[in-house]
Protein backbone atom coordinates (compact mmCIF):
# COMPACT_ATOMS: atom_id res chain seq x y z
CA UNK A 1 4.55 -17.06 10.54
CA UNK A 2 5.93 -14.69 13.07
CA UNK A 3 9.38 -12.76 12.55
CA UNK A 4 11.48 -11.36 15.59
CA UNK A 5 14.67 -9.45 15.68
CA UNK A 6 17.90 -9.55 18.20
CA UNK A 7 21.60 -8.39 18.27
CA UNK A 8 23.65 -11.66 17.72
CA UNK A 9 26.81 -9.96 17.76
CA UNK A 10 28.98 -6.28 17.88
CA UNK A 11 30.96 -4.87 15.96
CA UNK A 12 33.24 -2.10 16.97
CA UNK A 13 34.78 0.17 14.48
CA UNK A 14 37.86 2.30 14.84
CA UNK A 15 38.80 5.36 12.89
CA UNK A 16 42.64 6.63 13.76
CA UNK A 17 45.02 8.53 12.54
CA UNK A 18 48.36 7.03 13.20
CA UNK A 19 50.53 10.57 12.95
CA UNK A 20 53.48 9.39 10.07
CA UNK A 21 53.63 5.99 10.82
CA UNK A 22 57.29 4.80 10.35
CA UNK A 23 57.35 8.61 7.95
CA UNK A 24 60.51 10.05 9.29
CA UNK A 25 60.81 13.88 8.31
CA UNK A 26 62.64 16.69 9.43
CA UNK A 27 60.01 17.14 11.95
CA UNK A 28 58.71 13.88 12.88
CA UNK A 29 61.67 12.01 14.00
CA UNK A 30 62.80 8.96 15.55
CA UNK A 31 63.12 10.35 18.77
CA UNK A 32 59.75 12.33 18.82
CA UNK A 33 58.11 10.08 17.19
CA UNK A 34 59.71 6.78 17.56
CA UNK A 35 57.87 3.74 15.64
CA UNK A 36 58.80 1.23 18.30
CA UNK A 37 57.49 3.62 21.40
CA UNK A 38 54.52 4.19 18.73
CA UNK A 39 53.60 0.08 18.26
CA UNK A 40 53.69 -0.30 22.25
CA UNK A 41 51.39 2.87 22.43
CA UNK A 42 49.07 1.56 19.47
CA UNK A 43 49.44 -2.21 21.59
CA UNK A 44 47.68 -0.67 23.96
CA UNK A 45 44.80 1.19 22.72
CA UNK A 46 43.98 -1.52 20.81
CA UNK A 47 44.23 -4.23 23.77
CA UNK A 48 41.69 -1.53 25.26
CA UNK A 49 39.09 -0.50 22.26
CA UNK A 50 39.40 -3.89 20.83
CA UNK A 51 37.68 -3.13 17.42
CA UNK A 52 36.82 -5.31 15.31
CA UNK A 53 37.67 -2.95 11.82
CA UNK A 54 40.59 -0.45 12.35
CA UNK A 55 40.67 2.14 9.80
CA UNK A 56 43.88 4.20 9.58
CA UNK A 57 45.69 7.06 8.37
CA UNK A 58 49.44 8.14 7.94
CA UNK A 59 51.09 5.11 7.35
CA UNK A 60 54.12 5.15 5.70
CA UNK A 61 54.41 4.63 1.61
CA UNK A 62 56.87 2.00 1.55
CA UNK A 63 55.06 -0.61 -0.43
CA UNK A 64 53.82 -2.49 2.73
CA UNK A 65 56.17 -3.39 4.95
CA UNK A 66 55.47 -0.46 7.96
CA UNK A 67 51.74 -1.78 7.36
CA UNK A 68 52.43 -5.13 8.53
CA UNK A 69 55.29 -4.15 11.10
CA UNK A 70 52.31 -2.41 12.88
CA UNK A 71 50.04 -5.39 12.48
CA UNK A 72 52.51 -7.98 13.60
CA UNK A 73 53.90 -5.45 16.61
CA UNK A 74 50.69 -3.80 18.33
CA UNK A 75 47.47 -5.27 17.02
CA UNK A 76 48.50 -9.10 16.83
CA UNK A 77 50.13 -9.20 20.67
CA UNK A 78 48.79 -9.83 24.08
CA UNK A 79 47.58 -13.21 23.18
CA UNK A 80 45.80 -11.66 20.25
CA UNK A 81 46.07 -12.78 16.74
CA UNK A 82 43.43 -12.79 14.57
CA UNK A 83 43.74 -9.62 12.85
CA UNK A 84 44.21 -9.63 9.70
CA UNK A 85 45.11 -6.43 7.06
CA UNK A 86 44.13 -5.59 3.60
CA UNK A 87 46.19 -5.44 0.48
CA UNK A 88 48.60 -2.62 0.29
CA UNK A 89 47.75 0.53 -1.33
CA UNK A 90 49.25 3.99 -1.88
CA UNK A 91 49.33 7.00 -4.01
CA UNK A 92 51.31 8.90 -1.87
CA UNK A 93 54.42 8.81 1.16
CA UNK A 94 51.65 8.46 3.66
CA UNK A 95 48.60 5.84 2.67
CA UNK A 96 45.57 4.16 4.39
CA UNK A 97 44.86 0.65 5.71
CA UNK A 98 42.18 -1.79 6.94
CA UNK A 99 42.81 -4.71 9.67
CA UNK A 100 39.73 -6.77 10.59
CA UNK A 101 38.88 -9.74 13.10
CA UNK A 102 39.24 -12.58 10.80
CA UNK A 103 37.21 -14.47 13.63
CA UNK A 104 34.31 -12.49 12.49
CA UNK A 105 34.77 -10.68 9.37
CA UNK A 106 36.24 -12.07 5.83
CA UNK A 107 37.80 -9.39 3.04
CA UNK A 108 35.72 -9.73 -0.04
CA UNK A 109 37.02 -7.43 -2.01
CA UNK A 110 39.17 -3.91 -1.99
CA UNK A 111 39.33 -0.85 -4.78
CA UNK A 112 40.79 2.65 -4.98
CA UNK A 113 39.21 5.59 -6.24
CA UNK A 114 42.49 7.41 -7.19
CA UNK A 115 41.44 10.33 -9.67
CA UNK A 116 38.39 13.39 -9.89
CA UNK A 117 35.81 13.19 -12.10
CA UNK A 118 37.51 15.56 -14.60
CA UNK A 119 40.33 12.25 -14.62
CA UNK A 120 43.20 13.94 -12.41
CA UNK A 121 44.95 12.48 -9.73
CA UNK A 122 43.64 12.79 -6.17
CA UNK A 123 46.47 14.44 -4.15
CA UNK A 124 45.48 10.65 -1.98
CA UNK A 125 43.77 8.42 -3.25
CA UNK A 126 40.34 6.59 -1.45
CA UNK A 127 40.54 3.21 -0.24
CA UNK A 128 37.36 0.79 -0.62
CA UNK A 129 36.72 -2.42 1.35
CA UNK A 130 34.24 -4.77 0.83
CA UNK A 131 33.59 -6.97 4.06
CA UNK A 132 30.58 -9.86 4.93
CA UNK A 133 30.26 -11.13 8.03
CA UNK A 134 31.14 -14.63 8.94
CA UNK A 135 28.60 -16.51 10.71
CA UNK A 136 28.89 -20.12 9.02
CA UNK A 137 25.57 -21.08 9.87
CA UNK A 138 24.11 -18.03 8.25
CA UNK A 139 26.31 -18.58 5.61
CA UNK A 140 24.74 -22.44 5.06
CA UNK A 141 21.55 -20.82 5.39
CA UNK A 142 22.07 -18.58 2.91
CA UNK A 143 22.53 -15.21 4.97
CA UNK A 144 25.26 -12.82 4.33
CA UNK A 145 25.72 -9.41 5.64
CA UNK A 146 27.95 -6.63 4.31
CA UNK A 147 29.69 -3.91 5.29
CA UNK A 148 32.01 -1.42 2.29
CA UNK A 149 34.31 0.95 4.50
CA UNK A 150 35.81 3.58 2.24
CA UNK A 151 38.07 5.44 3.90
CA UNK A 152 39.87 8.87 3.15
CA UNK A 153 43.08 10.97 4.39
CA UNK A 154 41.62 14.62 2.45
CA UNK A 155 44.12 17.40 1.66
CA UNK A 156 44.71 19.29 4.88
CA UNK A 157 44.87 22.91 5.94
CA UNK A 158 42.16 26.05 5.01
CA UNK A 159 42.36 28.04 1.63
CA UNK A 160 40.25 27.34 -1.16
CA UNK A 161 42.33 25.13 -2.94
CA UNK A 162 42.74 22.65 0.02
CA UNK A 163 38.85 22.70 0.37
CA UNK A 164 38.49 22.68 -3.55
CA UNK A 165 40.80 19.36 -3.32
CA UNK A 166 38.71 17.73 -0.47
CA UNK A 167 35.83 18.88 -2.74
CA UNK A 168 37.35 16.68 -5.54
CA UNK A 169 37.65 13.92 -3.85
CA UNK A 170 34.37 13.24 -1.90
CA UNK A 171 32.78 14.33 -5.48
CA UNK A 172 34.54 11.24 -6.94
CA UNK A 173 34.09 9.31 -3.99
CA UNK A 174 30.22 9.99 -4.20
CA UNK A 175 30.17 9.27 -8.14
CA UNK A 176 31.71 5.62 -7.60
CA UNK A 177 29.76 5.13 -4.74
CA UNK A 178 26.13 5.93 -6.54
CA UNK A 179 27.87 3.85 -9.53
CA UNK A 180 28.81 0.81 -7.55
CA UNK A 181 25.89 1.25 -4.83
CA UNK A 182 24.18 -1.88 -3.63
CA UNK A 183 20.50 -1.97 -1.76
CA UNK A 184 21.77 -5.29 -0.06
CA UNK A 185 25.02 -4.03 1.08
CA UNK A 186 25.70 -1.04 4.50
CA UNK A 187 28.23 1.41 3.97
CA UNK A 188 30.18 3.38 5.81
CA UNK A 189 32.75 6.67 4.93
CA UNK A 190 35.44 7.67 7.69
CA UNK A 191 38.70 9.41 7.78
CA UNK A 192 40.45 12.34 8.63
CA UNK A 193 38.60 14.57 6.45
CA UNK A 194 40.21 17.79 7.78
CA UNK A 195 37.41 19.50 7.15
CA UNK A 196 36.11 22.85 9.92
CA UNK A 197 32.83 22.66 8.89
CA UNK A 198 29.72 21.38 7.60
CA UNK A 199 28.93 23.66 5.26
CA UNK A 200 32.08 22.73 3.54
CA UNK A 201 31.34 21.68 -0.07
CA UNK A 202 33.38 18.20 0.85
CA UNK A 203 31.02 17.75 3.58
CA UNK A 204 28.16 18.54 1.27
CA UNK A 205 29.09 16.05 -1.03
CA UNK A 206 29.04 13.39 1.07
CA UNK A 207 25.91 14.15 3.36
CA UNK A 208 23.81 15.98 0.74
CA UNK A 209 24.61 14.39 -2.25
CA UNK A 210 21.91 14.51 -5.40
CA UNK A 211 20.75 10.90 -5.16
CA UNK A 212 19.64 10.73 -1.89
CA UNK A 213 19.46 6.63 -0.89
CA UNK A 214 23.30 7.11 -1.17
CA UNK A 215 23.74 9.73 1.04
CA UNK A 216 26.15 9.31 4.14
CA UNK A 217 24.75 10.45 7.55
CA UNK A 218 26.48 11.49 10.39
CA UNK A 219 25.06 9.03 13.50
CA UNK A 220 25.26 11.56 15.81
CA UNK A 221 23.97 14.78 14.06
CA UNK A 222 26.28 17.30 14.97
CA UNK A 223 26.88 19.89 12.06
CA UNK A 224 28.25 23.54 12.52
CA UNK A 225 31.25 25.02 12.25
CA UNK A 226 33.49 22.85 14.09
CA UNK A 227 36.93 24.48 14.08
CA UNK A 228 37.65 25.86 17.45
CA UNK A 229 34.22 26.12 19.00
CA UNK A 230 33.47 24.90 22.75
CA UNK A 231 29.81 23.64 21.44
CA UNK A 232 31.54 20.78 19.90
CA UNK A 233 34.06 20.32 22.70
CA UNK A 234 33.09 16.95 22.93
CA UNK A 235 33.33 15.83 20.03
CA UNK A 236 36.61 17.07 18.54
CA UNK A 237 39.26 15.13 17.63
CA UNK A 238 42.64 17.62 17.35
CA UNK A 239 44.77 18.23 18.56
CA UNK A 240 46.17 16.28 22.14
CA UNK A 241 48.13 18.35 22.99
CA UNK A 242 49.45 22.34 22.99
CA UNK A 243 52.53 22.65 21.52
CA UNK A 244 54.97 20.16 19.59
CA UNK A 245 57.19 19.76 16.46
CA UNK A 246 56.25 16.46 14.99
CA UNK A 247 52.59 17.07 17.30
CA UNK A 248 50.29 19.75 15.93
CA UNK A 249 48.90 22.29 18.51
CA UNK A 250 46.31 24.08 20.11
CA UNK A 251 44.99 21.33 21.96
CA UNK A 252 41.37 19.74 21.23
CA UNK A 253 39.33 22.31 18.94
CA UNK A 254 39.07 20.21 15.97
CA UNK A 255 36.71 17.87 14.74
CA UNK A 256 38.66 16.30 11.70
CA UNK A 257 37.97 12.73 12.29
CA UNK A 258 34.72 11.41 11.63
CA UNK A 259 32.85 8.04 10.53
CA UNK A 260 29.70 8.56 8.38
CA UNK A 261 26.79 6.10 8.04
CA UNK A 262 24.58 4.77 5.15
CA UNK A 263 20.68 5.56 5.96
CA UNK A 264 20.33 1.87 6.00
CA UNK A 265 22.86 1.60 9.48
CA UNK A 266 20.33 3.97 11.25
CA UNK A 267 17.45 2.27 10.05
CA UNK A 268 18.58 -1.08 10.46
CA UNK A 269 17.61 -2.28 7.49
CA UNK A 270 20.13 -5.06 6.16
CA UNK A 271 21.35 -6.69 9.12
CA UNK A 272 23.70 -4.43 10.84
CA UNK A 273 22.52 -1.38 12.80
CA UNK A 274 24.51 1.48 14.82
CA UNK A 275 24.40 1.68 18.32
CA UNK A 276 22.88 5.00 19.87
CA UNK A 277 25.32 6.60 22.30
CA UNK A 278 28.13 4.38 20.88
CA UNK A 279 29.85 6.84 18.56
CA UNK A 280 32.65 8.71 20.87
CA UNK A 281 36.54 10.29 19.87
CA UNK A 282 37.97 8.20 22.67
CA UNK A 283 39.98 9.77 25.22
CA UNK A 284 37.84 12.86 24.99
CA UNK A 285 35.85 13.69 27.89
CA UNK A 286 34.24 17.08 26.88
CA UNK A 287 36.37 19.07 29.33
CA UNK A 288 39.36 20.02 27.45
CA UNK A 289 38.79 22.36 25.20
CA UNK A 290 41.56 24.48 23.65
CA UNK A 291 43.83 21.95 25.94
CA UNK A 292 45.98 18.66 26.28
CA UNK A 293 44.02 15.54 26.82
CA UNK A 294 46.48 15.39 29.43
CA UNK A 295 45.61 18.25 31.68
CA UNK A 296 43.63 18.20 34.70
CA UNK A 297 41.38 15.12 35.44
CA UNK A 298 40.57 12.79 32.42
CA UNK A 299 39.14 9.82 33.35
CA UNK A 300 37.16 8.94 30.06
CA UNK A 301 39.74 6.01 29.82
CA UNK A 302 42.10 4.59 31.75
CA UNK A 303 45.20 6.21 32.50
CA UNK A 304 47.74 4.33 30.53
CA UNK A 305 45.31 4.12 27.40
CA UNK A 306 45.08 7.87 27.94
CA UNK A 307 48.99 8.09 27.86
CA UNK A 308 48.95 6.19 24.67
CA UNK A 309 46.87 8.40 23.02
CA UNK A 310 48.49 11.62 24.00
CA UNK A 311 52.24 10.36 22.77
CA UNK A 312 50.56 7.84 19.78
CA UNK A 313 49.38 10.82 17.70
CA UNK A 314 47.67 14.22 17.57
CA UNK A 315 44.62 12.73 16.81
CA UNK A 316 41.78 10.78 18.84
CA UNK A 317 40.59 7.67 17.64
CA UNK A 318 36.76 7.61 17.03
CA UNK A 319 35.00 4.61 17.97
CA UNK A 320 31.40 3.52 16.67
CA UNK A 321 29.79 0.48 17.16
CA UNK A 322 27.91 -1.56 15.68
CA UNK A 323 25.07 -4.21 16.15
CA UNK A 324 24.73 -7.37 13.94
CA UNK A 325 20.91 -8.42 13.47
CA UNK A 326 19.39 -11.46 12.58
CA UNK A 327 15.38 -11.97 12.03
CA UNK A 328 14.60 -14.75 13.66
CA UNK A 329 11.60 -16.44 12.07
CA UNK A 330 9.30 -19.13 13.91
CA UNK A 331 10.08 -22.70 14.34
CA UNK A 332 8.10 -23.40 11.35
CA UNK A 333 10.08 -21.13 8.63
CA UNK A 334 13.23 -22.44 10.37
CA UNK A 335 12.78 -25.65 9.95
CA UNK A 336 11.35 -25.42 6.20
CA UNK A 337 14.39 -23.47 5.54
CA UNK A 338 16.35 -25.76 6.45
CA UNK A 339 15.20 -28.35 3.96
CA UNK A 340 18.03 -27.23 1.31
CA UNK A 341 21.69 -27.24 1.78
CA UNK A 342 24.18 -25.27 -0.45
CA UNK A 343 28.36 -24.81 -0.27
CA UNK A 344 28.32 -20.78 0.27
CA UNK A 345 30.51 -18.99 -0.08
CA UNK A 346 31.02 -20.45 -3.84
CA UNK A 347 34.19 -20.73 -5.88
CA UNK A 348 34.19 -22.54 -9.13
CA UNK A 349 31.25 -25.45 -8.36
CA UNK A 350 28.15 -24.77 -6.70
CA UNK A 351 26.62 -27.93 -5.14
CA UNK A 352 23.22 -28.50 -3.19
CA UNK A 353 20.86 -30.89 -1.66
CA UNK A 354 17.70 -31.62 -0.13
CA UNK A 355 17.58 -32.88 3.18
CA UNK A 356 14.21 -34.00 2.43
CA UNK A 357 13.69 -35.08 -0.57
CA UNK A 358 11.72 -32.83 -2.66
CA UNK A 359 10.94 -31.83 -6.34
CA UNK A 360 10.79 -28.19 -7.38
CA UNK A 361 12.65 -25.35 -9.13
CA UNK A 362 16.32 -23.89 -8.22
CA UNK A 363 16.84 -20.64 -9.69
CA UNK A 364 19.27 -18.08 -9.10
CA UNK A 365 19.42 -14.49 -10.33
CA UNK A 366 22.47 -11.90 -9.53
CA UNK A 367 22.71 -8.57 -7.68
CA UNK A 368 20.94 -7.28 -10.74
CA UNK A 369 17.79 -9.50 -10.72
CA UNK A 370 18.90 -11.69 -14.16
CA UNK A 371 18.61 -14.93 -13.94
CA UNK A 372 22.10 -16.95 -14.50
CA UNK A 373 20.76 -20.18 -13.46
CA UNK A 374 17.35 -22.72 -13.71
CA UNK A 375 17.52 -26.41 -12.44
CA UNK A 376 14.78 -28.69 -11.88
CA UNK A 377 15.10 -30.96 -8.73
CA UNK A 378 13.68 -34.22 -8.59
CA UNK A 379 12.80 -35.94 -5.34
CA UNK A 380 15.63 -36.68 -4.50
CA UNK A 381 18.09 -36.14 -1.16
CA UNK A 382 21.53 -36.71 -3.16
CA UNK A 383 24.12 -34.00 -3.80
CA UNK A 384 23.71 -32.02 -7.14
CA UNK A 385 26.78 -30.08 -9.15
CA UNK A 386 26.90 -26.70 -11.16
CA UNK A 387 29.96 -25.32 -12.79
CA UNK A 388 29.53 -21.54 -11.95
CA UNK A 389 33.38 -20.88 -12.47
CA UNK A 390 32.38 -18.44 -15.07
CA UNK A 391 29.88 -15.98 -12.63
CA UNK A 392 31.58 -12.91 -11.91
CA UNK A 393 32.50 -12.70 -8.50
CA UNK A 394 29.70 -10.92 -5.97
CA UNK A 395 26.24 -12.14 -4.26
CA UNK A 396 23.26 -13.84 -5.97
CA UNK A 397 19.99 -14.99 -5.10
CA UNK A 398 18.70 -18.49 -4.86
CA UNK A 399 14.76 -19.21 -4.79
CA UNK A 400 13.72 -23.16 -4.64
CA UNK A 401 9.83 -23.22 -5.56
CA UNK A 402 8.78 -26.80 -4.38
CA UNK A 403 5.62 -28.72 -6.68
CA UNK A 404 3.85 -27.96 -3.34
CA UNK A 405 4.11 -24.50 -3.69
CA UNK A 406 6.39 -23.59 -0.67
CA UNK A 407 9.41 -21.16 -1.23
CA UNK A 408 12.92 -21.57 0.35
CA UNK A 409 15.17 -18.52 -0.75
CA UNK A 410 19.26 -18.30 -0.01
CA UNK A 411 21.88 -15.55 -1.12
CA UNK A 412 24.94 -17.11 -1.53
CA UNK A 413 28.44 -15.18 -2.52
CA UNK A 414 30.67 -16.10 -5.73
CA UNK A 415 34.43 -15.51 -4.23
C-alpha cells in the first residue's frame, strides 16, 4: 500500500482589528471614524486578502446588528457572497467576531470563556469557534478536518494590573483549552493581545504552558521585547500612523496583533499545515519604523488597499495561510474504501451501505475511544438505519471489519 501527500486546497486566515466598529465616543467619531467610509475601506481589503476566516476585534456591543451591517456592507459585495458570521457574542461595548467562506468551511460549534480561574469576570471575554472543512467527498469518505480559532481582544496599556489581566485571561484560556483539547482537531489563538513582549506572563501562558501538546507556537519565531524596537520592524502591527484622536500614535513600533499555532499546524499532522513565509501584518513592508504606513514608498500592497488600511484602523491586519492536506493512498486502498457508504455529517439517523455486498462488523466509538455502537452486516448492498439522535453532538469513529479480514475505517460528525 503506498501513501502520498498534496495540498488540495488554502486557506487564508485574517486577524484585524477593526478600531470601534460602529463605537462612537468622544474621540472616535462619525466624522473621524465614519462606519460607512470604514465598510468601503474594509470592502476593499477584503476584495484584496480574500481570507477565508476573518477574525476581528472592536466591534461594537449592540447585540449584533453592527456585526452583520459589516458583513452585509464590505465582506459580502463585489460579486462576493458567501461569507457567512458566527453567533453574536459580547461581554463588553466592544466584542469579537468570526466570518468564514461557507463555500469551504461549515461552523460546528462556538463557546466563550468569559471568567478567570479564580471565577471573575474577564474584563472581555474569549471567543471559541469550532470549524471542519467541507469537502463532500471527504466527508462521504469519512474525512473531516478541523480547525478551533479562539480569539482574544486582552486588556490594553502597560502597568501591572493590565498585564496581570491579560495574565488572567490566557491562564483561563489555556485551562479550557487543555480541558476541551482534542488530538484530532488544529487550533489556532489570535488577537490583539496588546502585549510588548514575550516574556510577558500572558505570552507565557500561552506559548509555555505546563502541558506541553497544548502549547501555542508562534509560526514565525520571533520573541523579544517587541514594543518600539527596529529588530521587529517588520513585523509590528501599531500603529499606521503618527498622530490622531480616534487613531493611536507613534507610527509602527508595536507588535500587538498576532496569530498563534497548535504544534500540530507546523507539523502537519491532522490535515491542515501552515505555510512557511505566509504569515505577514499586511501593509507592512519593514521600512517604516516609528512612521505612517503612509510615508515614503510602500509598495507591499497596492495603493488603494494601502489607503484602506491607513484610514480603516490603527492596526494591520495579519495574514497566515494555510494548506489543506489530504493522504492520498494507492488505487487499491481507494477503491476498498470505497466499498461503504455513510450520510456524514449525521443528525438524528445514521444510515449506511455496502456498495459491494459484504458481511462484517460496524462499530463506532467517540472522541473518547468508547464504543456507542456494534452492528453486524450481512451480505447485503441495501441501505441500513440507526437512531443516533441521542449521541452528543461531536466526531466519532467508524471501523467495518469484513469476515475476510479487511478494515474500512470513517470518522463521521454528529451535528
Amino acid at each position: 500500500m503506498t501513501f502520498g501527500q498534496t495540498i488540495t486546497d488554502t486557506l487564508v486566515y485574517m486577524q484585524y482589528n477593526l478600531l470601534n466598529y460602529r463605537n462612537i465616543t468622544s474621540f472616535c467619531t462619525a466624522s473621524n471614524n465614519g462606519p460607512a467610509d470604514k465598510e468601503d475601506y474594509m470592502l476593499t481589503i477584503v476584495g484584496y486578502a480574500q481570507p477565508d476566516i476573518l477574525a476581528v476585534n472592536e466591534i461594537v456591543g449592540d447585540g449584533g446588528t453592527a456585526a452583520r451591517r459589516l458583513l452585509d456592507n464590505a465582506l459580502n459585495q463585489d460579486g462576493r457572497n458567501f461569507y457567512k458570521q458566527a453567533a453574536y457574542t459580547g461581554n463588553s461595548n466592544l466584542t469579537n467576531m468570526l466570518y468564514y467562506n461557507q463555500n469551504k468551511l461549515v461552523l460546528h460549534a462556538q463557546d466563550q470563556i468569559n471568567r478567570a480561574t479564580n471565577n471573575t469576570t474577564l474584563v472581555r471575554l474569549i471567543d471559541v469557534y469550532e470549524l471542519y472543512y467541507l469537502d463532500q467527498s471527504e466527508l462521504d469518505a469519512g474525512d473531516t478536518t478541523w480547525l478551533v480559532c479562539y480569539v482574544a481582544h486582552l486588556k490594553a496599556s502597560t502597568g501591572s494590573a493590565n498585564v496581570a489581566d491579560r495574565a488572567k485571561a490566557t491562564e483561563a484560556a489555556m485551562v479550557y483549552h487543555e480541558a476541551n483539547y482534542d488530538a484530532n482537531r488544529n487550533y489556532i489563538f489570535s488577537g490583539d493581545l496588546n502585549m510588548y513582549t514575550s516574556n510577558e506572563e500572558g505570552f507565557i501562558n500561552l506559548t509555555g504552558y505546563a502541558n506541553r501538546a497544548v502549547r501555542f507556537k508562534d509560526p514565525i519565531n520571533k520573541p523579544g521585547s517587541w514594543n518600539n524596537s527596529g529588530t521587529y520592524a517588520s513585523i509590528h502591527t501599531q500603529s499606521t500612523r503618527t498622530s490622531g484622536s480616534c487613531h493611536s500614535s507613534g507610527g509602527l513600533d508595536d507588535r500587538f496583533d498576532i496569530i498563534l499555532c497548535g504544534q500540530e499546524l507546523l507539523d502537519n499532522s491532522r490535515g491542515v499545515k501552515y505555510i512557511t513565509g505566509s504569515y505577514e501584518a499586511m501593509g507592512n513592508d519593514g521600512n517604516h519604523f516609528n512612521s505612517t504606513i503612509i510615508a515614503t514608498s510602500n509598495t507591499s500592497v497596492p495603493a488603494d488597499v494601502l489607503t484602506a488600511l491607513y484610514n480603516m484602523s490603527d492596526h494591520l491586519p495579519v495574514v497566515m495561510k494555510m494548506g489543506v492536506v489530504r493522504t492520498m493512498a494507492s488505487v487499491t486502498e481507494r477503491l476498498a474504501d470505497n466499498y461503504m457508504v455513510m450520510t456524514n455529517p449525521v443528525e438524528n439517523q445514521l444510515q449506511w451501505k455496502m456498495q459491494i455486498p459484504m458481511a462484517g462488523t460496524l462499530s463506532i466509538a467517540d472522541a473518547h475511544g468508547r464504543e456507542v455502537f456494534v452492528y453486524q452486516t450481512e451480505a447485503s448492498n441495501t441501505w441500513k438505519t440507526a437512531d443516533v439522535s441521542h449521541w452528543n453532538s461531536g466526531v466519532y469513529y467508524v471501523s467495518f471489519i469484513t469476515d475476510s479480514g479487511q478494515v474500512i475505517r470513517r470518522k463521521i460528525i454528529k451535528t
